[in-house]
Each structure stands twice: as C-alpha cells, then as structure tokens.
N, C-alpha and C. Protein backbone atom coordinates (compact mmCIF):
# COMPACT_ATOMS: atom_id res chain seq x y z
N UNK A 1 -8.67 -14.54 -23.78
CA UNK A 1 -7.25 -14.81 -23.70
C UNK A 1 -6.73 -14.27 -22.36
N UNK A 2 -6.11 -15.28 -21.54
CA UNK A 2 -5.50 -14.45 -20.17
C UNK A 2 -4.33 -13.53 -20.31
N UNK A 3 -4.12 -12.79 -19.25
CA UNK A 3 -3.00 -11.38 -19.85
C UNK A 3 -1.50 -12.50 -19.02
N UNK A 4 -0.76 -12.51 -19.69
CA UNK A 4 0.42 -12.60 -19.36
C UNK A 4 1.73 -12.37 -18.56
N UNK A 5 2.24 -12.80 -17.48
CA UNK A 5 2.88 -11.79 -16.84
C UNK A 5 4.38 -12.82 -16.29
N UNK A 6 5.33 -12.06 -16.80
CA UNK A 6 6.44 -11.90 -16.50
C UNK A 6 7.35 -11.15 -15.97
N UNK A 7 8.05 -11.35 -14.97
CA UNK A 7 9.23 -10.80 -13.97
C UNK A 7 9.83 -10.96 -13.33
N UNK A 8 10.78 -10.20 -12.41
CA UNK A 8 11.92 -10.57 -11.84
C UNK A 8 11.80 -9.56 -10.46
N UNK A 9 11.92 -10.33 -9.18
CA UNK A 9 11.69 -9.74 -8.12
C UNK A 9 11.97 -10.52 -7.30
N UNK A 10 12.14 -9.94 -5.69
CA UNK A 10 12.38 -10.50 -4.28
C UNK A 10 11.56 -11.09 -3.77
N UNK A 11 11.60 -12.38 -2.83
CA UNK A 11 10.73 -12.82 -2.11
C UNK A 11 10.90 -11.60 -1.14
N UNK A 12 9.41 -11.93 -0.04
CA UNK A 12 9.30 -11.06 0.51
C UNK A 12 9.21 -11.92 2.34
N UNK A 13 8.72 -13.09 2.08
CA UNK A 13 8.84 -14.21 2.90
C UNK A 13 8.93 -15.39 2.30
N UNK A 14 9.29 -16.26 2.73
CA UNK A 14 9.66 -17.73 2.72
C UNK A 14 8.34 -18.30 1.89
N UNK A 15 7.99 -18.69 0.96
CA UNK A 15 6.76 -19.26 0.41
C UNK A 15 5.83 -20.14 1.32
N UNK A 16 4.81 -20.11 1.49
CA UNK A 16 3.66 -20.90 2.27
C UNK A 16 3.22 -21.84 1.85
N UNK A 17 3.26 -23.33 2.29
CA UNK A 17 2.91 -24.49 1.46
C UNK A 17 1.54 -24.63 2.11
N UNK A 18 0.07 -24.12 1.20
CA UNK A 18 -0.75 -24.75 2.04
C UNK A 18 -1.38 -25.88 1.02
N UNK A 19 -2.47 -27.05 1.83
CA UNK A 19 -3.16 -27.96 0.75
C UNK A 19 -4.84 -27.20 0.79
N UNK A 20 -5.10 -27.26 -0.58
CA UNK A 20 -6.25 -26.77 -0.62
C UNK A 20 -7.59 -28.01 -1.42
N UNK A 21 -9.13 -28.15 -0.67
CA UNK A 21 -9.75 -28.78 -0.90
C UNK A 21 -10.05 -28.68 -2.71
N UNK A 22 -10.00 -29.76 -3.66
CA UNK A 22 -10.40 -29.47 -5.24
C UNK A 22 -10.64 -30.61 -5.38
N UNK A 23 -12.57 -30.27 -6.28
CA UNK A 23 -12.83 -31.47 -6.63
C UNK A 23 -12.53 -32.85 -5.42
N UNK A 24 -12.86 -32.94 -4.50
CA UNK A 24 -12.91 -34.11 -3.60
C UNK A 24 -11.15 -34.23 -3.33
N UNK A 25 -10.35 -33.69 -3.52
CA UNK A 25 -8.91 -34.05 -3.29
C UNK A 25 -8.37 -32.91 -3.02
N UNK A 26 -7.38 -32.99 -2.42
CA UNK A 26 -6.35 -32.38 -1.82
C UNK A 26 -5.27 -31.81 -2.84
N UNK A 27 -5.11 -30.04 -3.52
CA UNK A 27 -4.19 -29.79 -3.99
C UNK A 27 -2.81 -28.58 -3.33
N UNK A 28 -1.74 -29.15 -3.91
CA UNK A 28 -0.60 -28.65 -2.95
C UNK A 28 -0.71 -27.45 -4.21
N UNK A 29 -0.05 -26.04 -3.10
CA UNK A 29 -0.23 -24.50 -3.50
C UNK A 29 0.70 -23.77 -2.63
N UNK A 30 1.93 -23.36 -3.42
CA UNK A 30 2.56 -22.37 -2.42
C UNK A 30 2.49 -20.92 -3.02
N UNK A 31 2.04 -20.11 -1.36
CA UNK A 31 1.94 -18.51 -1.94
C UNK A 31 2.89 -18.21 -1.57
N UNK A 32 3.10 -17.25 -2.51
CA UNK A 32 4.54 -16.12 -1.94
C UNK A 32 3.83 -14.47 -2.33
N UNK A 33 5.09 -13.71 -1.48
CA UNK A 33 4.66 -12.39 -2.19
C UNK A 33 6.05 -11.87 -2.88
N UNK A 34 6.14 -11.21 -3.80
CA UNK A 34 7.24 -10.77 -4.66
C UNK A 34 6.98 -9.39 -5.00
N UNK A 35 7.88 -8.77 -4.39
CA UNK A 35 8.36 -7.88 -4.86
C UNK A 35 8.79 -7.43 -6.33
N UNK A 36 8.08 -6.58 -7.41
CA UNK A 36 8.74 -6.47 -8.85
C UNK A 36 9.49 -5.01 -8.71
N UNK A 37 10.50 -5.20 -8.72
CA UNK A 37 11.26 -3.66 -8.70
C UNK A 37 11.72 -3.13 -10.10
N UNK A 38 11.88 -2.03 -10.11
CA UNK A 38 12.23 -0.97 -11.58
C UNK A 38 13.62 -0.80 -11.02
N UNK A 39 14.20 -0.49 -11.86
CA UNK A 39 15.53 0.38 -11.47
C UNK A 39 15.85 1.25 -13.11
N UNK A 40 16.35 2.29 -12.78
CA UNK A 40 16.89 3.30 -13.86
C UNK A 40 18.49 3.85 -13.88
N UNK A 41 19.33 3.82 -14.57
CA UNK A 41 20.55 4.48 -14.81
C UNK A 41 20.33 6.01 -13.98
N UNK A 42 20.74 6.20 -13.06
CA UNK A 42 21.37 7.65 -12.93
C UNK A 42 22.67 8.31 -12.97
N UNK A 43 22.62 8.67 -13.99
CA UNK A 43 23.72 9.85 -15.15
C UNK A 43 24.51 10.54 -13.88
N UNK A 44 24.05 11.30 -13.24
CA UNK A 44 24.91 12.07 -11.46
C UNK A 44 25.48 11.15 -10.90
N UNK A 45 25.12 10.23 -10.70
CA UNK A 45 25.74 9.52 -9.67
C UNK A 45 26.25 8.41 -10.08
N UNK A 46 26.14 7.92 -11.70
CA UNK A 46 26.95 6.57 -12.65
C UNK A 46 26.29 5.40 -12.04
N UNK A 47 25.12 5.10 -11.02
CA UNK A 47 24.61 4.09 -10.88
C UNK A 47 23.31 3.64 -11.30
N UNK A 48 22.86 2.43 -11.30
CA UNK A 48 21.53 2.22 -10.88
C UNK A 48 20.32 2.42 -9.62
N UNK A 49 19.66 2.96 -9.73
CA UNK A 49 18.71 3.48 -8.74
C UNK A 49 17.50 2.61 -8.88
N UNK A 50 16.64 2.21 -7.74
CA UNK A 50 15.36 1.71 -7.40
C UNK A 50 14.15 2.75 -7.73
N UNK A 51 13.63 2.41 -8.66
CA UNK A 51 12.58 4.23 -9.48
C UNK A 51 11.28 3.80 -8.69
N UNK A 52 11.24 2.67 -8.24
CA UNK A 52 9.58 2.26 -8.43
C UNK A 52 9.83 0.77 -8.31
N UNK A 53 8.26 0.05 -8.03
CA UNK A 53 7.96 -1.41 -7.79
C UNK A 53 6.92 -1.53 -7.37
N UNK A 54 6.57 -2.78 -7.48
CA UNK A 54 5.33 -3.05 -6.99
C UNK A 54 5.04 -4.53 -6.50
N UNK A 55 4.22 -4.82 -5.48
CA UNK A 55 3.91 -6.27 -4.51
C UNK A 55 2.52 -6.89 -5.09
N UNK A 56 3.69 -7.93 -5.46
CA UNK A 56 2.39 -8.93 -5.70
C UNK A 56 2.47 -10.11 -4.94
N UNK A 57 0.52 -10.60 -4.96
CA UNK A 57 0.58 -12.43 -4.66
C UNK A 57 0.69 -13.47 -5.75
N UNK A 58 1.42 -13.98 -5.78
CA UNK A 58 2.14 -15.30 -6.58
C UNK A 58 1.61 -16.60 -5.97
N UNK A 59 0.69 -17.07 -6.60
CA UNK A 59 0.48 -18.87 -6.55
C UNK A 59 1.15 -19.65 -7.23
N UNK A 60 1.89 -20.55 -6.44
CA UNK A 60 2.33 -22.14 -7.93
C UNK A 60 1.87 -23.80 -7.17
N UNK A 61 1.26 -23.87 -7.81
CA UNK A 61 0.83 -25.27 -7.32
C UNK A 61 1.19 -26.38 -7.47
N UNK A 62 1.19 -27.87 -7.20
CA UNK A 62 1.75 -28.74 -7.53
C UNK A 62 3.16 -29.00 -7.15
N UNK A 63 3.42 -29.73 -7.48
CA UNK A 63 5.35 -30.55 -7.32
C UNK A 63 6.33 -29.02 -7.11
N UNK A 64 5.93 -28.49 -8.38
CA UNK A 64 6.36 -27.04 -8.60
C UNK A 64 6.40 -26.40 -7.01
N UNK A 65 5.37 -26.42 -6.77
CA UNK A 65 4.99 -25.20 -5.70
C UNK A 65 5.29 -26.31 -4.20
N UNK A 66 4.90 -27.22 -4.41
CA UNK A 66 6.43 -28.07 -3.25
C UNK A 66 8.10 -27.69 -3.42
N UNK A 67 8.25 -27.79 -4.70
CA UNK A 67 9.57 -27.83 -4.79
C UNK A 67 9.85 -25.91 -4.15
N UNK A 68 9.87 -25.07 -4.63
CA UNK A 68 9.23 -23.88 -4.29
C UNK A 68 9.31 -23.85 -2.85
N UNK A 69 8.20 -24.27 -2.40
CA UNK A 69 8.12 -24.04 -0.74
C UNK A 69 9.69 -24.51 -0.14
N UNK A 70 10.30 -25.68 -0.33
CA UNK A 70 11.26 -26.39 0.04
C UNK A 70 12.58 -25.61 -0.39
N UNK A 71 12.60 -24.72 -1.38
CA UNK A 71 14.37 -24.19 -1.84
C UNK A 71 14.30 -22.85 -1.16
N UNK A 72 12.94 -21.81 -1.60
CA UNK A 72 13.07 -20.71 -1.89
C UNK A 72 12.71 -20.13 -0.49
N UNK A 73 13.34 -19.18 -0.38
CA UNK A 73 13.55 -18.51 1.09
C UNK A 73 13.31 -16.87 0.88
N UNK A 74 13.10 -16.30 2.22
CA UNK A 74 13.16 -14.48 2.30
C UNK A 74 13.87 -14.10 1.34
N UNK A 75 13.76 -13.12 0.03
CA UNK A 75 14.63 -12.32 -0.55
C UNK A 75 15.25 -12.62 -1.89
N UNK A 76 15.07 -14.14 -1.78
CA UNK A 76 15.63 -14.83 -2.58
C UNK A 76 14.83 -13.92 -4.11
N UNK A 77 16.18 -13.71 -5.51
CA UNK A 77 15.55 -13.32 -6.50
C UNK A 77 14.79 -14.51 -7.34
N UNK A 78 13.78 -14.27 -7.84
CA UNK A 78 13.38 -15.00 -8.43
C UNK A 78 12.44 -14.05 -10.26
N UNK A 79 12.22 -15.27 -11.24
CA UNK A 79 11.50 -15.38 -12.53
C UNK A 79 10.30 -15.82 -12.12
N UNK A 80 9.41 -14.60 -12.40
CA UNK A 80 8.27 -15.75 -12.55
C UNK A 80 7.26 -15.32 -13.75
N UNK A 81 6.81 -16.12 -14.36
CA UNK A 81 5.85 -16.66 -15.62
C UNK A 81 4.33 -16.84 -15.20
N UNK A 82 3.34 -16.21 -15.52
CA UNK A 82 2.13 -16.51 -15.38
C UNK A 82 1.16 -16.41 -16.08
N UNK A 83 -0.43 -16.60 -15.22
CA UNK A 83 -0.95 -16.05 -15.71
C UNK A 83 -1.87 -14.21 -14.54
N UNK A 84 -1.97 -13.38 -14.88
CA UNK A 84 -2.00 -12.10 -14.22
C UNK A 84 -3.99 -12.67 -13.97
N UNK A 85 -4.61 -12.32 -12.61
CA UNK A 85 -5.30 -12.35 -12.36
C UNK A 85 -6.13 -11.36 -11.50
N UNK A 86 -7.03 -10.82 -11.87
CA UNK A 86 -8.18 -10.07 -10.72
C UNK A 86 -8.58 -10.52 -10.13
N UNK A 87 -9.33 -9.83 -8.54
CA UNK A 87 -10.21 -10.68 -7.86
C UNK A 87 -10.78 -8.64 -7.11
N UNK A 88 -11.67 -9.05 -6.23
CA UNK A 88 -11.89 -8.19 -5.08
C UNK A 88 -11.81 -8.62 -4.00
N UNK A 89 -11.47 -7.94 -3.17
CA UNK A 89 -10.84 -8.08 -1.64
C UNK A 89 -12.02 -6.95 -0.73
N UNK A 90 -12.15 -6.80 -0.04
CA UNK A 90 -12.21 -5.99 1.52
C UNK A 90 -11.35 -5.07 1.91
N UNK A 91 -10.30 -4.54 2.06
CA UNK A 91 -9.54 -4.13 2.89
C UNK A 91 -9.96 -3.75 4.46
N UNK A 92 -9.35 -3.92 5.32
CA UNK A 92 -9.51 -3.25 6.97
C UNK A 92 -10.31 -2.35 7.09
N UNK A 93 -11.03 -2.03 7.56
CA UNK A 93 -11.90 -0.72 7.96
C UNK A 93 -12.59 -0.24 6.67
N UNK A 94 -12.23 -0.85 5.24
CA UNK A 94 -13.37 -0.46 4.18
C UNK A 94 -14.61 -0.71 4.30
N UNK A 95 -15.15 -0.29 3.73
CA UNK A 95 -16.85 -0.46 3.31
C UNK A 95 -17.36 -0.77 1.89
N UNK A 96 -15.55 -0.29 0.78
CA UNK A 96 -16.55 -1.12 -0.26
C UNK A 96 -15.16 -1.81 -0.85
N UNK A 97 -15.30 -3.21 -1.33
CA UNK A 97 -14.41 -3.61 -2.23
C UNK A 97 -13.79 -3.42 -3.00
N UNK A 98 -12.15 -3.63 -3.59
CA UNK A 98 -11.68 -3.08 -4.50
C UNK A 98 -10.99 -3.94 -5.19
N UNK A 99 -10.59 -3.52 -6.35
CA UNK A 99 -9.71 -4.83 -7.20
C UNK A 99 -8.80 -4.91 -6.72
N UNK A 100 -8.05 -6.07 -6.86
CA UNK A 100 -6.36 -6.63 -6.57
C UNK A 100 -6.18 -7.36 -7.58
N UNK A 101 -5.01 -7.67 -7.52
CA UNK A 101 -4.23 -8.58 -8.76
C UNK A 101 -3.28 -10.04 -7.49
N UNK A 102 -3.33 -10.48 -8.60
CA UNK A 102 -2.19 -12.18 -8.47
C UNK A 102 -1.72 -12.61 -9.48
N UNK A 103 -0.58 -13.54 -9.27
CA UNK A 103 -0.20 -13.71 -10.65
C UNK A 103 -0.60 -15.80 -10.19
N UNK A 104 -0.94 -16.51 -11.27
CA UNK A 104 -1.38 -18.07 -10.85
C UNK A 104 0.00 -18.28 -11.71
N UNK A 105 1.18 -18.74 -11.05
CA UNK A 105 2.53 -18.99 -11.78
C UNK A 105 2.29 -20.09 -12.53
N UNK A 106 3.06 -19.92 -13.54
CA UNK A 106 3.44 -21.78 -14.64
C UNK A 106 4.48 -22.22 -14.08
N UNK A 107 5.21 -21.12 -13.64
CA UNK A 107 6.94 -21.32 -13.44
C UNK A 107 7.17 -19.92 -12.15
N UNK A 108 8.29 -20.33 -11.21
CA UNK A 108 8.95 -19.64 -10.45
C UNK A 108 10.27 -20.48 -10.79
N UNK A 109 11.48 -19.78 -10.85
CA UNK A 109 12.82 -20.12 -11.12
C UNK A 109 13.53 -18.63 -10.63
N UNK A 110 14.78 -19.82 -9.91
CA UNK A 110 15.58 -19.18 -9.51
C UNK A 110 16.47 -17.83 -10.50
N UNK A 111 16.74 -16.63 -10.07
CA UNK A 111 17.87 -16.09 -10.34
C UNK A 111 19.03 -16.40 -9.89
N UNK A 112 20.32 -16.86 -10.37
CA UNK A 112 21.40 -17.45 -10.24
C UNK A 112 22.26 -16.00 -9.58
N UNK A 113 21.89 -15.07 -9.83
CA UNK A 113 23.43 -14.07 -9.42
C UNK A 113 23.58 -13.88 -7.87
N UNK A 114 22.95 -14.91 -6.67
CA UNK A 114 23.33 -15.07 -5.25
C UNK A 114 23.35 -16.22 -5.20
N UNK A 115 23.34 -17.01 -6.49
CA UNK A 115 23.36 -18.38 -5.79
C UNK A 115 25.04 -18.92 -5.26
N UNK A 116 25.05 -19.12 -4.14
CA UNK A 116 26.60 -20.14 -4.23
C UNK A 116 26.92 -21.41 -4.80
N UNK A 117 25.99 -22.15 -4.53
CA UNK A 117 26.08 -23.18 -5.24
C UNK A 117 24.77 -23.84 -5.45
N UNK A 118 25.05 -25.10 -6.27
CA UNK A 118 23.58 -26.02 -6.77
C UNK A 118 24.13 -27.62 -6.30
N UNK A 119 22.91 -28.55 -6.02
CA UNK A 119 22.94 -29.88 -5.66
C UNK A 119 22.35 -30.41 -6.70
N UNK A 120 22.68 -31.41 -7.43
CA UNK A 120 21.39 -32.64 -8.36
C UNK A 120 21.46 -33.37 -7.02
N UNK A 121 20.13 -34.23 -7.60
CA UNK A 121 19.65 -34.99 -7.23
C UNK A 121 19.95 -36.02 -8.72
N UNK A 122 19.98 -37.80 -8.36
CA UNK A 122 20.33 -38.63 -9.10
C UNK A 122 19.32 -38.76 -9.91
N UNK A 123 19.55 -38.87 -11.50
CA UNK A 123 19.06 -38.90 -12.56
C UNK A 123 17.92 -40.00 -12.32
N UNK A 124 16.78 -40.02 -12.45
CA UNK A 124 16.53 -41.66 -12.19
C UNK A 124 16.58 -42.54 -13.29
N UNK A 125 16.91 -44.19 -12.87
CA UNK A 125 17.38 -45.05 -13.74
C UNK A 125 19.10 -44.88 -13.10
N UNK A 126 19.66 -44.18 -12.97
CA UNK A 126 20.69 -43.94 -12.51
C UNK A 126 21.56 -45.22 -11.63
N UNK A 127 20.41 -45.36 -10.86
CA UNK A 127 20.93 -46.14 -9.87
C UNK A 127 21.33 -48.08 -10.76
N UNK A 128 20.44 -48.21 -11.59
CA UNK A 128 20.75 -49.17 -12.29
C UNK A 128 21.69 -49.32 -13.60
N UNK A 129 22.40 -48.27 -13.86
CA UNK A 129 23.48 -48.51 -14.91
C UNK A 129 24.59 -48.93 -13.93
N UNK A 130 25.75 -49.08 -14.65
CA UNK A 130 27.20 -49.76 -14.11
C UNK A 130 27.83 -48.15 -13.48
N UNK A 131 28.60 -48.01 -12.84
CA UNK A 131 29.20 -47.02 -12.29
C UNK A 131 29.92 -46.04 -13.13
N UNK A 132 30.54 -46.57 -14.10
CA UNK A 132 31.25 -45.83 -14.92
C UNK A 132 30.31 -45.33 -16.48
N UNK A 133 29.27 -46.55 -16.69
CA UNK A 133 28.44 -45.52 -17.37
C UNK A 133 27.77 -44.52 -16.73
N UNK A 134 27.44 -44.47 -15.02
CA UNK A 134 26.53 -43.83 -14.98
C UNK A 134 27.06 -42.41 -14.74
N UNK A 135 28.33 -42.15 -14.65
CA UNK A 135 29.28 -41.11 -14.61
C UNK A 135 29.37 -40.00 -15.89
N UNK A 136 29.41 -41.24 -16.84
CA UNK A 136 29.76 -40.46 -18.13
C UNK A 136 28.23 -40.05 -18.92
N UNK A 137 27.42 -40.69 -18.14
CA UNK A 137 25.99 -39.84 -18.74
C UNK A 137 25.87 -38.55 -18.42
N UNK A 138 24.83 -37.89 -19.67
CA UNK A 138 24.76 -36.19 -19.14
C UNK A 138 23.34 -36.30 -19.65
C-alpha cells in the first residue's frame, strides 16, 4: 500500500515543465519544490509563529502538470495530494548515498486566500447553444 501524503505549502519556484521519454512516447511532468510549513499559536505574543517545515520535490504529470506549469508561480500557496515516495540520491562531495523523499502528486490545487481573482474558460459545447441558453447554464 503506498503512504499517503497531504499538504499545504509555498512554491519555492515557478514549476518546471519537462517531457520525459515512457514507453516509446513522450510524457508531460511538472516539478516543483514546496515548501510544508508548521505554524503554532504563541500565547506571549497572541500570534501565529513558523515552528518548523520542511522541502519537498513534487511531481504532477499530464494535462494536470501542464495546467500547473502554466498558472502556478514563485510562492504561490498550494494543496497537494499524493503519493509519498523514496529514492537515493548522491549528495555533493558524499561518498555514500542517502534516502530522500518526493511526493508523485494526483492533485496540486490552488489555495484561494491570495488569489485576486479567477478566469473560466468556455464550457465546451458552449459555443453551440443559443446565447441566452448558454448564459443561464451552470
């Protein structure tokens, strides 16, 4: 069973759209890194405080991870849903490998509390109803 992972954190840069070779075809994959931050009530001072966090790599692939590359920018908060993954890495000047983590997203979605505003895009089929039905559809 894969371990599960859910949270809420900062981009850290602009997501990376790269295409990667699978199975004889070409699949679209954007990485990001996210920031997961803690915060705790402090009682002295009546606010919230930053206790702790931690940086992760985030994959989402597909339409998803186009759409992704194309909205989401530096900082931006975001949800994300996965699945939590190991691997080993190298680090700089090591000599022996060590574990790391990633999360392979289902979902990245926006946090709304910086958003100013939102755009649709036209329903499709849209374009072929009459004007006034296509108004009063939801």
């Amino acid at each position: 069973m894969p371990n599960v992972f859910k949270g809420k954190g900062n981009l850290g840069d602009a997501p990376i759209l790269k295409r990667i070779p699978v199975n004889g075809g070409d699949e679209v994959v954007a990485e990001m890194r996210v920031f997961f931050d803690d915060y705790a009530y402090d009682q002295a001072n009546d606010e919230y405080q930053q206790v702790g966090g931690f940086w992760m790599r985030v994959s989402l692939w597909g339409q998803r991870g186009e759409d992704a590359a194309r909205l989401l920018r530096k900082g931006a908060r975001v949800h994300v849903e996965g699945v939590l993954k190991q691997f080993m890495f190298l680090p700089d000047g090591a000599s022996d490998k060590i574990p790391g983590f990633q999360v392979t997203a289902d979902d990245v979605t926006l946090c709304l509390g910086r958003v100013a505003g939102v755009e649709y895009k036209p329903k499709r089929g849209d374009a072929t109803l009459p004007r006034e039905a296509s108004s009063d559809a939801s």
